[in-house]
PDB file of N, CA and C in Angstrom:
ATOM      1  N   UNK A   1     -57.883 -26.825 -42.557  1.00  0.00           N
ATOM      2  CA  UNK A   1     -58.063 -25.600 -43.310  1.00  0.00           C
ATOM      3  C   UNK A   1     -59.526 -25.481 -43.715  1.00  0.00           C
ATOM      4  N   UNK A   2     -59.906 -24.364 -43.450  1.00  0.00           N
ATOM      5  CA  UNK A   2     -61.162 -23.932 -43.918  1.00  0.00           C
ATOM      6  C   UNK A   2     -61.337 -23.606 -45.613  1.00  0.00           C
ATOM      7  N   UNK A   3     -62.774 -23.796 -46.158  1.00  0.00           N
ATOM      8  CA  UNK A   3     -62.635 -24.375 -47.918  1.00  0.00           C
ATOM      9  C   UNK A   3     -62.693 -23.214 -47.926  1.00  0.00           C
ATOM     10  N   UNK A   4     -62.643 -21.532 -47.719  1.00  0.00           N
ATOM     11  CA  UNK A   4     -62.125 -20.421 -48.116  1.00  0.00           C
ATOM     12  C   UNK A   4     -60.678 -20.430 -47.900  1.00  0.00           C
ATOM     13  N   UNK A   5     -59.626 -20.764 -47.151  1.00  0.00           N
ATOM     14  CA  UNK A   5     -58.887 -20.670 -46.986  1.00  0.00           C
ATOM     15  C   UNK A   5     -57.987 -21.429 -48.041  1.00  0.00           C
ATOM     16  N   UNK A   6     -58.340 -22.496 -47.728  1.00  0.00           N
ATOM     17  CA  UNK A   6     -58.197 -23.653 -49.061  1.00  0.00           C
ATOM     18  C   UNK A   6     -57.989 -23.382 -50.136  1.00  0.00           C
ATOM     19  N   UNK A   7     -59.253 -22.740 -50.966  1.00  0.00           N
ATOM     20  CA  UNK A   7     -59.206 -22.057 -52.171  1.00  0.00           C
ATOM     21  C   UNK A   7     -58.058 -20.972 -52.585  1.00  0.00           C
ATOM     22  N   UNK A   8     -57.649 -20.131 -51.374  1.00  0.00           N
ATOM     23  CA  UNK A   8     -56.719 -19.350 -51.233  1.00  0.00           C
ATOM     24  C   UNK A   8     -55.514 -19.569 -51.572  1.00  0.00           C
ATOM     25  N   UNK A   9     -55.277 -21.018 -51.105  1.00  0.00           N
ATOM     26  CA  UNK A   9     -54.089 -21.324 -50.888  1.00  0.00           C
ATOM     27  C   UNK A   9     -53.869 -22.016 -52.035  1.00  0.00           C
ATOM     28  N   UNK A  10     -54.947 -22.704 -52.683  1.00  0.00           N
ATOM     29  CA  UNK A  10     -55.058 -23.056 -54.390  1.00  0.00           C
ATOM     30  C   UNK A  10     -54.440 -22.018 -55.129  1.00  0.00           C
ATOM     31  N   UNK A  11     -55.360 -20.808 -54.962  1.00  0.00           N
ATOM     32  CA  UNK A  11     -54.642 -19.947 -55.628  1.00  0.00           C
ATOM     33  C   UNK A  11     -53.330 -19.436 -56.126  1.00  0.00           C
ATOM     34  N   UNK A  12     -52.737 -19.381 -54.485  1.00  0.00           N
ATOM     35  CA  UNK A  12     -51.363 -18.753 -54.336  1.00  0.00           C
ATOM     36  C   UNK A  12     -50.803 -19.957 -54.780  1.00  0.00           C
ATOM     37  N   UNK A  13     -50.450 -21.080 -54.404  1.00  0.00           N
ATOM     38  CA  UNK A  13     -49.852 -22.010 -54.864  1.00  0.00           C
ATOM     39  C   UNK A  13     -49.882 -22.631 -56.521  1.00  0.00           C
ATOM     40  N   UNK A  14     -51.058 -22.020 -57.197  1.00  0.00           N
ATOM     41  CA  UNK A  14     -51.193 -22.050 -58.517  1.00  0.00           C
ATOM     42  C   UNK A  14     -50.092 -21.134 -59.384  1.00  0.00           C
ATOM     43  N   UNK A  15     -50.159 -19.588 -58.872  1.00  0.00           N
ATOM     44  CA  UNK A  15     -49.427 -18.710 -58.959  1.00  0.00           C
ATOM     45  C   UNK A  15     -47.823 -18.744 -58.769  1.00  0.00           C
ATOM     46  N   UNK A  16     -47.507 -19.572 -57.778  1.00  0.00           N
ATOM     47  CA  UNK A  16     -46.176 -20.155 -57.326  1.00  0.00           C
ATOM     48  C   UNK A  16     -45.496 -21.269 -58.145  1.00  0.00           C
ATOM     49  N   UNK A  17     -46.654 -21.696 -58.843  1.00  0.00           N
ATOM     50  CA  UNK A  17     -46.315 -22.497 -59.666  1.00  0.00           C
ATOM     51  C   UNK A  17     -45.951 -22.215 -60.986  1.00  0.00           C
ATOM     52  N   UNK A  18     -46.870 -20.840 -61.887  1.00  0.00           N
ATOM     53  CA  UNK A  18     -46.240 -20.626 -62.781  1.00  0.00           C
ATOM     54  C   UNK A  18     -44.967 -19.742 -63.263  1.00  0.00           C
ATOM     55  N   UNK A  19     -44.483 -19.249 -62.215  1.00  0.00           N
ATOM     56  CA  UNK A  19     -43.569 -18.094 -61.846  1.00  0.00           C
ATOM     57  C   UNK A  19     -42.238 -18.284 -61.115  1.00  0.00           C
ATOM     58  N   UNK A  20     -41.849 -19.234 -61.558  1.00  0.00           N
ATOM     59  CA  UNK A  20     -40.131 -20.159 -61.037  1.00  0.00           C
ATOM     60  C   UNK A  20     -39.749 -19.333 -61.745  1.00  0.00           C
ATOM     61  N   UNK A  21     -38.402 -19.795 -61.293  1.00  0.00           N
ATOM     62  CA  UNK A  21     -36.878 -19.559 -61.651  1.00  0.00           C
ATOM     63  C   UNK A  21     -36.461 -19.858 -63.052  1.00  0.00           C
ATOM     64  N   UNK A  22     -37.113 -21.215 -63.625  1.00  0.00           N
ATOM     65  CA  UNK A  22     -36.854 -21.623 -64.771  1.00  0.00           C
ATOM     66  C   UNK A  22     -37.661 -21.832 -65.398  1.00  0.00           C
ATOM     67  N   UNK A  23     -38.301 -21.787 -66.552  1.00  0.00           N
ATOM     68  CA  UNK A  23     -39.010 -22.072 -67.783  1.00  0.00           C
ATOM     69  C   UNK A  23     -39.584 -23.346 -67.695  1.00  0.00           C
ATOM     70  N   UNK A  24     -38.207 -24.372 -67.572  1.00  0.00           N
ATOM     71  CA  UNK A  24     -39.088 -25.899 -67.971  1.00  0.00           C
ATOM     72  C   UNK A  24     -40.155 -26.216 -66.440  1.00  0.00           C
ATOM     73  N   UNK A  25     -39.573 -25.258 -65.323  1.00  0.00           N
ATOM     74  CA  UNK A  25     -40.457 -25.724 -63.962  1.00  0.00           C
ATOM     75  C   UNK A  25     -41.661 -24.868 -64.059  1.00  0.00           C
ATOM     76  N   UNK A  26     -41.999 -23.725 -64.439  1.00  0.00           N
ATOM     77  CA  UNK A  26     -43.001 -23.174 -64.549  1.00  0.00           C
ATOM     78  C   UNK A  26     -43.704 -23.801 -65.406  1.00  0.00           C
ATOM     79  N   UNK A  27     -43.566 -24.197 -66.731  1.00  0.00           N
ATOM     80  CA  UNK A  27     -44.688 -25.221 -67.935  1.00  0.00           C
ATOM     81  C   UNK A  27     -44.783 -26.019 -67.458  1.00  0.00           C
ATOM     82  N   UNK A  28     -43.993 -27.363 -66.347  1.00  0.00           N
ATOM     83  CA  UNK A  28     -44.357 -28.577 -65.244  1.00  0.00           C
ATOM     84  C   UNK A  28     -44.934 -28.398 -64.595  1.00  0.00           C
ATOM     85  N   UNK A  29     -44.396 -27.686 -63.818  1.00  0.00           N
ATOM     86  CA  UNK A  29     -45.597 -27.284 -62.322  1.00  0.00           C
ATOM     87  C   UNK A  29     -46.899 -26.310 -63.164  1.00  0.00           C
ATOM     88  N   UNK A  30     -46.939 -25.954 -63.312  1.00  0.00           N
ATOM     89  CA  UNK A  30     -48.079 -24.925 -63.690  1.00  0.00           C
ATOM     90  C   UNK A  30     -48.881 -25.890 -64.341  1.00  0.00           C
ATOM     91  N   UNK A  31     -48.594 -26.665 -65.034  1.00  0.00           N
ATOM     92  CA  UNK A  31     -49.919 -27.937 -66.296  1.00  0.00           C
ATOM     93  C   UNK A  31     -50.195 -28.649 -64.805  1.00  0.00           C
ATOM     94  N   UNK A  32     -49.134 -29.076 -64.040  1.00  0.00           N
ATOM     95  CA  UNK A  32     -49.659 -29.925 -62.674  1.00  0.00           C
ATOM     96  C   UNK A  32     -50.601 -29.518 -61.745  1.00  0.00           C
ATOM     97  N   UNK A  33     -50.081 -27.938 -61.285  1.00  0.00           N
ATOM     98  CA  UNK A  33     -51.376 -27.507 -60.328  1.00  0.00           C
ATOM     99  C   UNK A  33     -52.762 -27.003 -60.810  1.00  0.00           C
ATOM    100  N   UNK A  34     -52.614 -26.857 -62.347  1.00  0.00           N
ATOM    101  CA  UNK A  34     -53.879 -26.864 -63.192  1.00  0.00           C
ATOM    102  C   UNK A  34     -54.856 -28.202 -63.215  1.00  0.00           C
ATOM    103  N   UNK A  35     -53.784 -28.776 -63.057  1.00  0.00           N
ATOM    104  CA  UNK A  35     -54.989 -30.645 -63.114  1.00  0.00           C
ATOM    105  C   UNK A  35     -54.849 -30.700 -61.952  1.00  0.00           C
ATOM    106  N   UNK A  36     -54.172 -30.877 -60.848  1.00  0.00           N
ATOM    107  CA  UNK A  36     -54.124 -31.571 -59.560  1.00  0.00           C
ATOM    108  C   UNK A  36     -54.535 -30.648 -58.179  1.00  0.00           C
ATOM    109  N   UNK A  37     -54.319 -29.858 -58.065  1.00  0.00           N
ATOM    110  CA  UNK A  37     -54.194 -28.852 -57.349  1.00  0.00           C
ATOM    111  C   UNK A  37     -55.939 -28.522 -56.457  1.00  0.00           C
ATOM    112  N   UNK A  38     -56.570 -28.745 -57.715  1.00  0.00           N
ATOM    113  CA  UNK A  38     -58.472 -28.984 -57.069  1.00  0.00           C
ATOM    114  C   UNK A  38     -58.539 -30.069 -56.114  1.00  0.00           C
ATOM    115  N   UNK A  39     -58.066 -31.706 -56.505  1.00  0.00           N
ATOM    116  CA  UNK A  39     -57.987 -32.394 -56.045  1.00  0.00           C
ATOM    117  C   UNK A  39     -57.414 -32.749 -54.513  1.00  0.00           C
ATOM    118  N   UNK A  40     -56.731 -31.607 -54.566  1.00  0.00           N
ATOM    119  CA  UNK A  40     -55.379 -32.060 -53.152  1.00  0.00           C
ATOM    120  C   UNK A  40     -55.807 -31.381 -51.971  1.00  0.00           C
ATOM    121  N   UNK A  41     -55.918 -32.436 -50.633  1.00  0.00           N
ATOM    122  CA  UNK A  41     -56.439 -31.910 -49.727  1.00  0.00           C
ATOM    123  C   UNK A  41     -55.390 -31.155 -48.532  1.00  0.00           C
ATOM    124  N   UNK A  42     -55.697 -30.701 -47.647  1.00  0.00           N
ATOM    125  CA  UNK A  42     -54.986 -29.603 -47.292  1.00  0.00           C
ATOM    126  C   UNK A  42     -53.619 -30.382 -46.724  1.00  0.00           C
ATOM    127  N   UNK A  43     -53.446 -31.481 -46.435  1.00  0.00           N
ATOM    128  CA  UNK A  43     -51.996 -32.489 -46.494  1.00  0.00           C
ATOM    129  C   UNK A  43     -51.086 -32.000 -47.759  1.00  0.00           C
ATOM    130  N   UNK A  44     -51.589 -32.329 -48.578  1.00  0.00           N
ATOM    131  CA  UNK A  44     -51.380 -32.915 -50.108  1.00  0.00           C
ATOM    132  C   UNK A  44     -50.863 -31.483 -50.364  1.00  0.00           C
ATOM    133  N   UNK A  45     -51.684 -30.132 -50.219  1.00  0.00           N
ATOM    134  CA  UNK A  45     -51.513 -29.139 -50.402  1.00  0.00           C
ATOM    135  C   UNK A  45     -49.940 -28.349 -49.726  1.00  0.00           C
ATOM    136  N   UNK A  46     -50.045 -28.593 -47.997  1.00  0.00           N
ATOM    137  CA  UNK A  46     -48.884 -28.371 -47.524  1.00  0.00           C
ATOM    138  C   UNK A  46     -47.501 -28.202 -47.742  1.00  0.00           C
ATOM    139  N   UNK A  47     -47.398 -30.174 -48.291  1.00  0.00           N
ATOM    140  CA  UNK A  47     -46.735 -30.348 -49.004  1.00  0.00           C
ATOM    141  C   UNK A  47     -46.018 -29.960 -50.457  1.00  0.00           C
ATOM    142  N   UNK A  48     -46.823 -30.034 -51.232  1.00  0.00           N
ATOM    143  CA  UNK A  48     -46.577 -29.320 -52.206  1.00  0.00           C
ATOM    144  C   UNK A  48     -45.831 -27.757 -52.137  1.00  0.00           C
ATOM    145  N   UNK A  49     -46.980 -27.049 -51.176  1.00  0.00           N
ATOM    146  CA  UNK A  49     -46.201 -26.248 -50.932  1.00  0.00           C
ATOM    147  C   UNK A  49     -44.408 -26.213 -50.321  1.00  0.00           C
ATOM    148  N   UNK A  50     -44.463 -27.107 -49.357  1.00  0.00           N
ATOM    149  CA  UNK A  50     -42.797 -26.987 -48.997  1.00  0.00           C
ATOM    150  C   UNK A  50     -42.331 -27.401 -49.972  1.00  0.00           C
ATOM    151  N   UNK A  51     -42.473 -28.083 -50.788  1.00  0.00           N
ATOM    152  CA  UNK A  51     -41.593 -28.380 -52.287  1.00  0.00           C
ATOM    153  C   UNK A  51     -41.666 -27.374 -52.713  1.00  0.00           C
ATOM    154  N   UNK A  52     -41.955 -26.408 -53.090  1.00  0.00           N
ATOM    155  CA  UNK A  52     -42.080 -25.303 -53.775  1.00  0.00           C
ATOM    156  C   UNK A  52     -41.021 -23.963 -53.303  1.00  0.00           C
ATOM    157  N   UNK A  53     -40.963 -25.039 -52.243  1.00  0.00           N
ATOM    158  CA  UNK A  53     -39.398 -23.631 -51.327  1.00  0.00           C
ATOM    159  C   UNK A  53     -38.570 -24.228 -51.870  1.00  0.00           C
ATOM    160  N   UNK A  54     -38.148 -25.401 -52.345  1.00  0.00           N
ATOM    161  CA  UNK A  54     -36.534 -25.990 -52.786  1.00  0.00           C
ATOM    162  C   UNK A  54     -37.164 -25.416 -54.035  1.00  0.00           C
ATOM    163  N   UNK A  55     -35.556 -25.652 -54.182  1.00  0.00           N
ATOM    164  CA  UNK A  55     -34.734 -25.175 -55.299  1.00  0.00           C
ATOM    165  C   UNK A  55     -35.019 -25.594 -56.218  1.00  0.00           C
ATOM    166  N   UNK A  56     -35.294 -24.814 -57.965  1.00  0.00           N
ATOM    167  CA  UNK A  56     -35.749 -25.122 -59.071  1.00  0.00           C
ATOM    168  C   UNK A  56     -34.813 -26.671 -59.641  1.00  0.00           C
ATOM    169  N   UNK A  57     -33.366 -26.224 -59.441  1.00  0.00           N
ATOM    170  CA  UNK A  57     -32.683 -26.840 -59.530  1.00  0.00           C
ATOM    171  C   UNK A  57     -32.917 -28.409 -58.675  1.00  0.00           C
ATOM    172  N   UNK A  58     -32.872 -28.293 -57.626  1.00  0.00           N
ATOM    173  CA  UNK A  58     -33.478 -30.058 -57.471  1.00  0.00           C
ATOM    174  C   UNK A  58     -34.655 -30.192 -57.884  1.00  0.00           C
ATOM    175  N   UNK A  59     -35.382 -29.334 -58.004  1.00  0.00           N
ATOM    176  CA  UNK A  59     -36.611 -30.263 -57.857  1.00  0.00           C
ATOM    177  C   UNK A  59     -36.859 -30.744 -60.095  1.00  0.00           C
ATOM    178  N   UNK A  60     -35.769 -29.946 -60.057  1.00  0.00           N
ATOM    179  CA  UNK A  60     -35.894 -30.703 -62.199  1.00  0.00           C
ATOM    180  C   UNK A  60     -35.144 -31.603 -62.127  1.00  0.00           C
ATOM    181  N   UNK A  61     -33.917 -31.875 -61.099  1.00  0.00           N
ATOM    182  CA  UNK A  61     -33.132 -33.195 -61.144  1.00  0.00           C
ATOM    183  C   UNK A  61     -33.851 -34.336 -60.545  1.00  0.00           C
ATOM    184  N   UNK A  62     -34.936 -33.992 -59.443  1.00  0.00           N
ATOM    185  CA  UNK A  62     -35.522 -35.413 -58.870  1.00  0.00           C
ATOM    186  C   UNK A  62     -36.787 -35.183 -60.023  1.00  0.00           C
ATOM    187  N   UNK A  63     -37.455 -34.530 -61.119  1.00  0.00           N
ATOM    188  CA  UNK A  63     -38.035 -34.861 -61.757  1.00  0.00           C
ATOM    189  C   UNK A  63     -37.624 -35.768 -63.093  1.00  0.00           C
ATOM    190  N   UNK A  64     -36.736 -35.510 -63.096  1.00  0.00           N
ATOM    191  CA  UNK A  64     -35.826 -36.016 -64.427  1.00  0.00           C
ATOM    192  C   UNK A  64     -34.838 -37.318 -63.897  1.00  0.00           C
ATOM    193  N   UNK A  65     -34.538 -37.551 -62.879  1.00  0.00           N
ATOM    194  CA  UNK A  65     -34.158 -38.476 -62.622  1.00  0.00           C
ATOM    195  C   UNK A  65     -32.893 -38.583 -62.096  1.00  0.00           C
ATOM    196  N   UNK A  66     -32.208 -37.192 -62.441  1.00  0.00           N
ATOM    197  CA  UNK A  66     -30.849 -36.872 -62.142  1.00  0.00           C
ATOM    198  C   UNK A  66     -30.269 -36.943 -60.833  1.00  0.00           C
ATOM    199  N   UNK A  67     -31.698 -36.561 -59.945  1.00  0.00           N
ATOM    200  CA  UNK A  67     -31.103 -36.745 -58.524  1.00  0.00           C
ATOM    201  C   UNK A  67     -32.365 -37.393 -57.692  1.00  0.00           C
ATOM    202  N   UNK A  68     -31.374 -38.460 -56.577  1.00  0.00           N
ATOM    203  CA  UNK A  68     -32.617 -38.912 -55.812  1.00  0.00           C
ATOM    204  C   UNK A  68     -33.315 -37.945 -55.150  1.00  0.00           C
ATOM    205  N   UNK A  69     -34.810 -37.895 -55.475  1.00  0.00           N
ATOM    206  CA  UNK A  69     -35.867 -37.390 -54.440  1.00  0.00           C
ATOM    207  C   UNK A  69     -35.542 -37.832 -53.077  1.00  0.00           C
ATOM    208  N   UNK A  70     -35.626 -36.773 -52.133  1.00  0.00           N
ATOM    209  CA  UNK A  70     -36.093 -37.090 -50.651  1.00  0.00           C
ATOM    210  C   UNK A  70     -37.189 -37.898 -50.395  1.00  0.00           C
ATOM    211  N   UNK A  71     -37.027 -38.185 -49.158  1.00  0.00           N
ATOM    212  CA  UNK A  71     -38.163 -39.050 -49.222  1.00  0.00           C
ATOM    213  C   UNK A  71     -39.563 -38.768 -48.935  1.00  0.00           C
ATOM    214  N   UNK A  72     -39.721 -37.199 -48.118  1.00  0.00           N
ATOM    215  CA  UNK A  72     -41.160 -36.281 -47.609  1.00  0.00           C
ATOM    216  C   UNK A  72     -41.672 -36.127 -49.260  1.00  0.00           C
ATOM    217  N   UNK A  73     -40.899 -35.888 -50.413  1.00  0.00           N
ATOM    218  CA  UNK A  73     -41.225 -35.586 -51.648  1.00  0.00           C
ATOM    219  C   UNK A  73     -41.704 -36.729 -52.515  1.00  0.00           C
ATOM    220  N   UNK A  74     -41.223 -37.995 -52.536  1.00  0.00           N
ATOM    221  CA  UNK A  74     -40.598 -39.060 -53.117  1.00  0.00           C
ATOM    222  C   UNK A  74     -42.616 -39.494 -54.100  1.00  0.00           C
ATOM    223  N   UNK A  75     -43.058 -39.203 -53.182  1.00  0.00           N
ATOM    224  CA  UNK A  75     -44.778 -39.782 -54.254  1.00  0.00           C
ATOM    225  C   UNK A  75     -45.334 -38.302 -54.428  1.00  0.00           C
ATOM    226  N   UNK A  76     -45.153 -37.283 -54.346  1.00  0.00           N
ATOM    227  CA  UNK A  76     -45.444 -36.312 -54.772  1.00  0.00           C
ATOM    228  C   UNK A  76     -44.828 -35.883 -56.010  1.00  0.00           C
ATOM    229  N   UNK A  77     -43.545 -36.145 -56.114  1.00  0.00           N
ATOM    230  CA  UNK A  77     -42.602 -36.022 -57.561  1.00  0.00           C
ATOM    231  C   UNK A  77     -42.680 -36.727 -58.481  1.00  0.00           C
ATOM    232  N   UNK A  78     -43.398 -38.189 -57.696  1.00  0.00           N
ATOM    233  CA  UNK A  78     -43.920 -39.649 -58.742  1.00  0.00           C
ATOM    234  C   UNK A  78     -45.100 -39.050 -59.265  1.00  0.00           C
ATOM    235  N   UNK A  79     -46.088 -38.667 -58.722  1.00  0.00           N
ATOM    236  CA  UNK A  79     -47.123 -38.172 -59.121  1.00  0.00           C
ATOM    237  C   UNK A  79     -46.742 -36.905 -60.432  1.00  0.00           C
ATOM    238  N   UNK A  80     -45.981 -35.886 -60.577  1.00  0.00           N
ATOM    239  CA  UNK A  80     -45.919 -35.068 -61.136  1.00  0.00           C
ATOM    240  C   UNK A  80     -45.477 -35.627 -62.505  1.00  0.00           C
ATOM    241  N   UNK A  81     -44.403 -36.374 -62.119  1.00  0.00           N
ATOM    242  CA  UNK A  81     -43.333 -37.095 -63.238  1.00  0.00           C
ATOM    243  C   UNK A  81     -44.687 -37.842 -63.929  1.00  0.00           C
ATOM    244  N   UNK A  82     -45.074 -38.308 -63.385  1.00  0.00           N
ATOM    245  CA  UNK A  82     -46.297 -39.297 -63.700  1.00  0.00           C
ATOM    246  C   UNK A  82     -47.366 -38.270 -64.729  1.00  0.00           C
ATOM    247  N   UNK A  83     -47.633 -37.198 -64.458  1.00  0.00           N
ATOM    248  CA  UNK A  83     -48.857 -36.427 -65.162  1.00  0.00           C
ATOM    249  C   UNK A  83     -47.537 -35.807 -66.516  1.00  0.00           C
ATOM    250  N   UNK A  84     -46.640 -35.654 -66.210  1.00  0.00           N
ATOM    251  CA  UNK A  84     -45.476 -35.265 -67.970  1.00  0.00           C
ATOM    252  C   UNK A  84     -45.975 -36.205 -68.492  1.00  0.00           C
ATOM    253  N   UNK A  85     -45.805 -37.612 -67.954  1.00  0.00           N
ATOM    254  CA  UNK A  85     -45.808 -38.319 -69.180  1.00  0.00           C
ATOM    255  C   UNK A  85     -47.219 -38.837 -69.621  1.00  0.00           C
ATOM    256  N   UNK A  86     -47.978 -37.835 -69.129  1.00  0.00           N
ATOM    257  CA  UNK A  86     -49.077 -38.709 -70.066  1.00  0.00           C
ATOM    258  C   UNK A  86     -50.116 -38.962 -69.093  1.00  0.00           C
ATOM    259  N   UNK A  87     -50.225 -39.398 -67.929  1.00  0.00           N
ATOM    260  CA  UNK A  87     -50.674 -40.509 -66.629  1.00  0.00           C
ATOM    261  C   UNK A  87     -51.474 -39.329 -66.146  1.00  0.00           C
ATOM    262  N   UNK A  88     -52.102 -39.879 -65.282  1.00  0.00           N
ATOM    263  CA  UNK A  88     -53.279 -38.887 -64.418  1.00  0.00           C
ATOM    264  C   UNK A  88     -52.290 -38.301 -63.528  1.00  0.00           C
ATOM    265  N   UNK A  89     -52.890 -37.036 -62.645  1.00  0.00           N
ATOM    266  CA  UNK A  89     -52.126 -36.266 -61.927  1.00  0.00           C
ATOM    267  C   UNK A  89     -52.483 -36.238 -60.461  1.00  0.00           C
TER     268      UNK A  89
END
C-alpha cells in the first residue's frame, strides 16, 4: 500500500471503529485505533480490518474472554485486550 493510501485506510478504519453496533465496541475499538492504528503496517492494518467485518458480538466475547478467539485474530485481540487494561497497544 501506498502511504496515501495507507493514511486512507487509517482513516476509514478509524471511523469503523467508532461507529459499531454496540457502545462498549465503539469506546474499545475507537481508544485502540486512536493509539495503534499509526503504528500498524499495511498487514497489521488488513487485518484489523477483516476483524472489523465479524460480528460486534464475537468480537466482545473473544475480548472478554467469553469466547475463544480464532486463531487469524488470536494476537490482534491480545493486543487490544492488552491496551483496556492498561498495557501498550
Amino acid at each position: 500500500m501506498t502511504a496515501p493510501a495507507t493514511d486512507i485506510t487509517r482513516k476509514r478504519l478509524a471511523m469503523r471503529s467508532m461507529r459499531r453496533g454496540i457502545r462498549e465496541m465503539d469506546i474499545i475499538l475507537s481508544a485502540f485505533a486512536q493509539a495503534a492504528l499509526a503504528t500498524m503496517d499495511a498487514a497489521e492494518l488488513g487485518l484489523y480490518e477483516a476483524m472489523l467485518e465479524e460480528s460486534d458480538h464475537d468480537i466482545y466475547q473473544w475480548l472478554t474472554g467469553q469466547a475463544a478467539t480464532p486463531e487469524p485474530y488470536l494476537a490482534l485481540v491480545t493486543r487490544i485486550a492488552a491496551s483496556r487494561a492498561g498495557g501498550a497497544a
